[in-house]
N, C-alpha and C. Protein backbone atom coordinates (compact mmCIF):
# COMPACT_ATOMS: atom_id res chain seq x y z
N UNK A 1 48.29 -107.72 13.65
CA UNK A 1 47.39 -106.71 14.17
C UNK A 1 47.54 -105.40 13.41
N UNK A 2 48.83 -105.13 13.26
CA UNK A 2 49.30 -103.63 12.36
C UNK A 2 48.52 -103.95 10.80
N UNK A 3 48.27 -105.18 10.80
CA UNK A 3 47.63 -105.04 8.99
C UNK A 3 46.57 -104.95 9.01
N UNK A 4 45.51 -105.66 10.25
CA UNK A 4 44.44 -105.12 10.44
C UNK A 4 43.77 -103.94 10.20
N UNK A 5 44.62 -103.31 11.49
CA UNK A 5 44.43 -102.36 11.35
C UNK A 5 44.43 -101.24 10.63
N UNK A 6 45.36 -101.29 9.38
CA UNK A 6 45.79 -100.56 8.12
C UNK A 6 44.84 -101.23 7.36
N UNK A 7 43.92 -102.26 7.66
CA UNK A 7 42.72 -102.12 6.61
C UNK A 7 41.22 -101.67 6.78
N UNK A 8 41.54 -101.44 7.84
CA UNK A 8 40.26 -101.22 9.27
C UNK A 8 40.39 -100.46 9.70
N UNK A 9 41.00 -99.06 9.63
CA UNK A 9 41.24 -98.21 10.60
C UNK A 9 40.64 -97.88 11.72
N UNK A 10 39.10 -97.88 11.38
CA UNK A 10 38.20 -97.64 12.31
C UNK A 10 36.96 -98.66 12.13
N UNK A 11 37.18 -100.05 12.76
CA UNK A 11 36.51 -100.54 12.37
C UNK A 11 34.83 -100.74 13.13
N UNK A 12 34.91 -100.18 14.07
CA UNK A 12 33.16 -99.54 14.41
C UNK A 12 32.35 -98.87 13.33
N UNK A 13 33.55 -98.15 13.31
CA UNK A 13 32.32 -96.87 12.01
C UNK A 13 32.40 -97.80 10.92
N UNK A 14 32.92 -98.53 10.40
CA UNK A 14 33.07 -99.36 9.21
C UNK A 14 31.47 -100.20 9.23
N UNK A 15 31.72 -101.21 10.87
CA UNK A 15 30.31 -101.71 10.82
C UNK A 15 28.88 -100.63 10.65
N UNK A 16 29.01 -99.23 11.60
CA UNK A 16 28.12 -98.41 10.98
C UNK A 16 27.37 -97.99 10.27
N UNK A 17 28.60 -97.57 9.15
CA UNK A 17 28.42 -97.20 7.69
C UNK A 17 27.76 -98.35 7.46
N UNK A 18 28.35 -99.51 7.33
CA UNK A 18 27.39 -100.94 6.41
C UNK A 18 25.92 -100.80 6.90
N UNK A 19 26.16 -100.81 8.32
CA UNK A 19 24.61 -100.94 8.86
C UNK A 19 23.76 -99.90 8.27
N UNK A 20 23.90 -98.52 8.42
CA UNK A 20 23.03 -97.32 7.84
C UNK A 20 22.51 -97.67 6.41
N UNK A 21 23.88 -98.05 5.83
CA UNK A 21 23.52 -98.22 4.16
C UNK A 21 22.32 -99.00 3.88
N UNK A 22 22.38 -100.40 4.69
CA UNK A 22 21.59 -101.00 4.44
C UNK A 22 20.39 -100.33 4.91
N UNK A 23 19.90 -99.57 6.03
CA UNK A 23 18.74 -99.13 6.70
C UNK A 23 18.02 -98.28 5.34
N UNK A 24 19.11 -97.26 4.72
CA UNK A 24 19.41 -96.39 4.04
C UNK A 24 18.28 -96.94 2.77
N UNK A 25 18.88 -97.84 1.96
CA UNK A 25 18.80 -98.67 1.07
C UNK A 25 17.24 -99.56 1.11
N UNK A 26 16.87 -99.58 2.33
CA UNK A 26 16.14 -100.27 2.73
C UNK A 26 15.07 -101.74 2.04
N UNK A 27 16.93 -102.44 1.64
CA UNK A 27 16.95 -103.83 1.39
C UNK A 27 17.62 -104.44 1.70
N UNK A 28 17.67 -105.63 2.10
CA UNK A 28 18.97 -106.37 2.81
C UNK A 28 19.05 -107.89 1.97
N UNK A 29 19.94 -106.93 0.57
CA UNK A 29 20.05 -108.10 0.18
C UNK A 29 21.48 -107.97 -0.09
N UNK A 30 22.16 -108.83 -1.07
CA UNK A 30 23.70 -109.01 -0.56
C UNK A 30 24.32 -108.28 -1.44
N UNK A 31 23.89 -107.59 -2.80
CA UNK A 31 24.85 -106.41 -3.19
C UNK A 31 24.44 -105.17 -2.16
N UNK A 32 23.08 -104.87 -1.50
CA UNK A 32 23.22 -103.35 -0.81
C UNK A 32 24.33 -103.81 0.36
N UNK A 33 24.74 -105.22 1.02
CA UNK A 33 25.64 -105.03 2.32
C UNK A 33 26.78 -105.04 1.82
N UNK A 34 27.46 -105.79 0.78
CA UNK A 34 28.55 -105.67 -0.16
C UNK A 34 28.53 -104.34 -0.73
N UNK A 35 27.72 -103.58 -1.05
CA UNK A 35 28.30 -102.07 -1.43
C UNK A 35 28.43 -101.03 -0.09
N UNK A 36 27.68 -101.40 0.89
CA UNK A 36 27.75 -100.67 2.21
C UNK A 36 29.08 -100.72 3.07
N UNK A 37 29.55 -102.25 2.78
CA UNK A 37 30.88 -102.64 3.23
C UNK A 37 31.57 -101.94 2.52
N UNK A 38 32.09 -101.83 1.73
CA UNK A 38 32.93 -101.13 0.38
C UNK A 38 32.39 -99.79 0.64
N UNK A 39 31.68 -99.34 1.00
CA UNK A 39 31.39 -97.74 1.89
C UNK A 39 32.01 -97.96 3.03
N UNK A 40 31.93 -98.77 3.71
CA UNK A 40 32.50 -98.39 4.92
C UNK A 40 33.91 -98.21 5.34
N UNK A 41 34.54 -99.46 4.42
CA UNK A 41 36.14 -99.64 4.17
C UNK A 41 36.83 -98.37 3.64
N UNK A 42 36.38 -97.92 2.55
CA UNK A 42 36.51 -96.49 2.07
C UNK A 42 36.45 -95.21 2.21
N UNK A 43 35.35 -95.00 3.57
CA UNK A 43 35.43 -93.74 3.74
C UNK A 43 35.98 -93.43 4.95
N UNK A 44 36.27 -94.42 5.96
CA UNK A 44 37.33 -94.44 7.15
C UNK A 44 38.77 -94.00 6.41
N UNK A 45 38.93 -94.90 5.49
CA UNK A 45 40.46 -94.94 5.04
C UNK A 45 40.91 -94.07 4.41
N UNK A 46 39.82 -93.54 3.65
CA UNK A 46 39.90 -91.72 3.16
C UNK A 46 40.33 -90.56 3.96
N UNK A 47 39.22 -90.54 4.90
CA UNK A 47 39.47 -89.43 6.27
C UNK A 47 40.29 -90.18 6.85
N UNK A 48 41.03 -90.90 7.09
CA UNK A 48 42.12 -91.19 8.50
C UNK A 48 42.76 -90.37 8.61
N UNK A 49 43.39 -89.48 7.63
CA UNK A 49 44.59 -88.88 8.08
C UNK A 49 43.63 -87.26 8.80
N UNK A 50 43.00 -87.35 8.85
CA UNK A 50 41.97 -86.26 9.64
C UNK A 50 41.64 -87.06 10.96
N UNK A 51 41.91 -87.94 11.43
CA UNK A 51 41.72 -88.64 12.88
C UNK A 51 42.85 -88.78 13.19
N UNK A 52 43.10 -87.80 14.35
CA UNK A 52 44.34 -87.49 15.31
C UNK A 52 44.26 -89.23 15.79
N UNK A 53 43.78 -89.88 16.65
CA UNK A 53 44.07 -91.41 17.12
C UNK A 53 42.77 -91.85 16.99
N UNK A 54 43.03 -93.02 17.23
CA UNK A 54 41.62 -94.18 17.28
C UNK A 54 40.77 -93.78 18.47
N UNK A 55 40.13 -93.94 18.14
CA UNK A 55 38.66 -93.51 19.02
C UNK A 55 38.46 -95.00 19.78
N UNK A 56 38.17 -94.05 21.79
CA UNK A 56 37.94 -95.46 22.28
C UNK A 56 36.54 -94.95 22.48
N UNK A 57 36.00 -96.30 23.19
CA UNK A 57 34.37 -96.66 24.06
C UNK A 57 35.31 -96.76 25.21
N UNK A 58 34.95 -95.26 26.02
CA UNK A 58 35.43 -95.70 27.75
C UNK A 58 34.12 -96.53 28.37
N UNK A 59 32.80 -95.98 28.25
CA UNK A 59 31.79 -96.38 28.77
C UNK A 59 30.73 -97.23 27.74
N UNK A 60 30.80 -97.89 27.04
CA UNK A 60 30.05 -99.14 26.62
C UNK A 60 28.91 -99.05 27.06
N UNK A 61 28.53 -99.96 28.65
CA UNK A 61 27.37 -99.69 28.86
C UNK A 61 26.27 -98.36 29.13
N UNK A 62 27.18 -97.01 29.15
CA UNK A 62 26.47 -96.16 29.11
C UNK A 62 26.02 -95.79 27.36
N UNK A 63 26.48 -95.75 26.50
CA UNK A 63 26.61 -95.77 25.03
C UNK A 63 25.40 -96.78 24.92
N UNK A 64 25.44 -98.10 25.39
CA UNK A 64 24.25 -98.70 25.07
C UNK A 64 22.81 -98.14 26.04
N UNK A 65 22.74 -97.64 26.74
CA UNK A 65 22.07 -97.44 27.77
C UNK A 65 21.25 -96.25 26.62
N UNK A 66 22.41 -95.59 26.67
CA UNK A 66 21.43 -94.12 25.99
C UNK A 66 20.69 -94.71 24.72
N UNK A 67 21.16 -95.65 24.08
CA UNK A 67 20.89 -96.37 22.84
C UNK A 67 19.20 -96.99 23.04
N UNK A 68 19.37 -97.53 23.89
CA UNK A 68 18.31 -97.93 24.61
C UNK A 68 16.86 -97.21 24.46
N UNK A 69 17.52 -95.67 25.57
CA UNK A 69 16.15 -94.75 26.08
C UNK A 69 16.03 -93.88 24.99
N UNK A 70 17.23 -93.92 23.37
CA UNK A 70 16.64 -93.15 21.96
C UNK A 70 15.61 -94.35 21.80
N UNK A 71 15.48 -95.37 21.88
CA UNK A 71 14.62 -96.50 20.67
C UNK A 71 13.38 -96.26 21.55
N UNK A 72 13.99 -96.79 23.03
CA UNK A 72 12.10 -96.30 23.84
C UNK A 72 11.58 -94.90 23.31
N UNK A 73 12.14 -94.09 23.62
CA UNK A 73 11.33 -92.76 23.33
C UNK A 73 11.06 -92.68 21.45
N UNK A 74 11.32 -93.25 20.73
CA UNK A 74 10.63 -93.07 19.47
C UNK A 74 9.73 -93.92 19.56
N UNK A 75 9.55 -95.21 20.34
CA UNK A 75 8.67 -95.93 20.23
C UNK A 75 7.29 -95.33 21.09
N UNK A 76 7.49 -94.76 21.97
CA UNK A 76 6.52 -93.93 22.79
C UNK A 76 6.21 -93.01 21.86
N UNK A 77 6.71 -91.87 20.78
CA UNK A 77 6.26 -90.86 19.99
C UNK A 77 5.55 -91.56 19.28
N UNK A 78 5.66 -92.71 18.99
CA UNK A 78 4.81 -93.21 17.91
C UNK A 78 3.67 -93.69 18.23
N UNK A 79 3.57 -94.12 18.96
CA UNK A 79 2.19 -94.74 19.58
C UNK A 79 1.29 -93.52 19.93
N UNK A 80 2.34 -92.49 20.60
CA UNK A 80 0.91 -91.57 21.36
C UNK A 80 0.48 -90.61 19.85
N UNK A 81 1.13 -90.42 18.74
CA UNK A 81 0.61 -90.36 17.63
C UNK A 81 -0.86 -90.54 17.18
């Protein structure tokens, strides 16, 4: 688990970063997720020593919830457009 984690420090934002890149990039093919990964691995492990501890999710379903009523409400701006 300790090696994991010394390669992953933060491995949410890791998936993040990949995910954005690709949005970013806006291709999903397998060098933009292979270079997004390799962004993501890298820039956690850079800043760590600037992250006092690991970051939790106390509330999950509220995190997704709000996640939720951002995607409805852009989808409503867009339509009444």
């Amino acid at each position: 688990m300790k090696l994991m984690h010394r390669l992953l420090p933060h491995s949410v934002l890791t998936l993040l970063l990949t995910l954005t890149w690709v949005l970013i990039v806006n291709s999903f093919t397998l060098n933009s997720l292979v270079f997004g990964f390799l962004l993501g691995l890298l820039i956690p492990f850079l800043t760590q020593p600037f992250w006092p501890q690991q970051l939790r999710m106390k509330h999950p379903v509220k995190i997704a919830a709000y996640i939720l009523i951002v995607i409805w409400d852009i989808v409503v701006a867009n339509i009444t457009v």
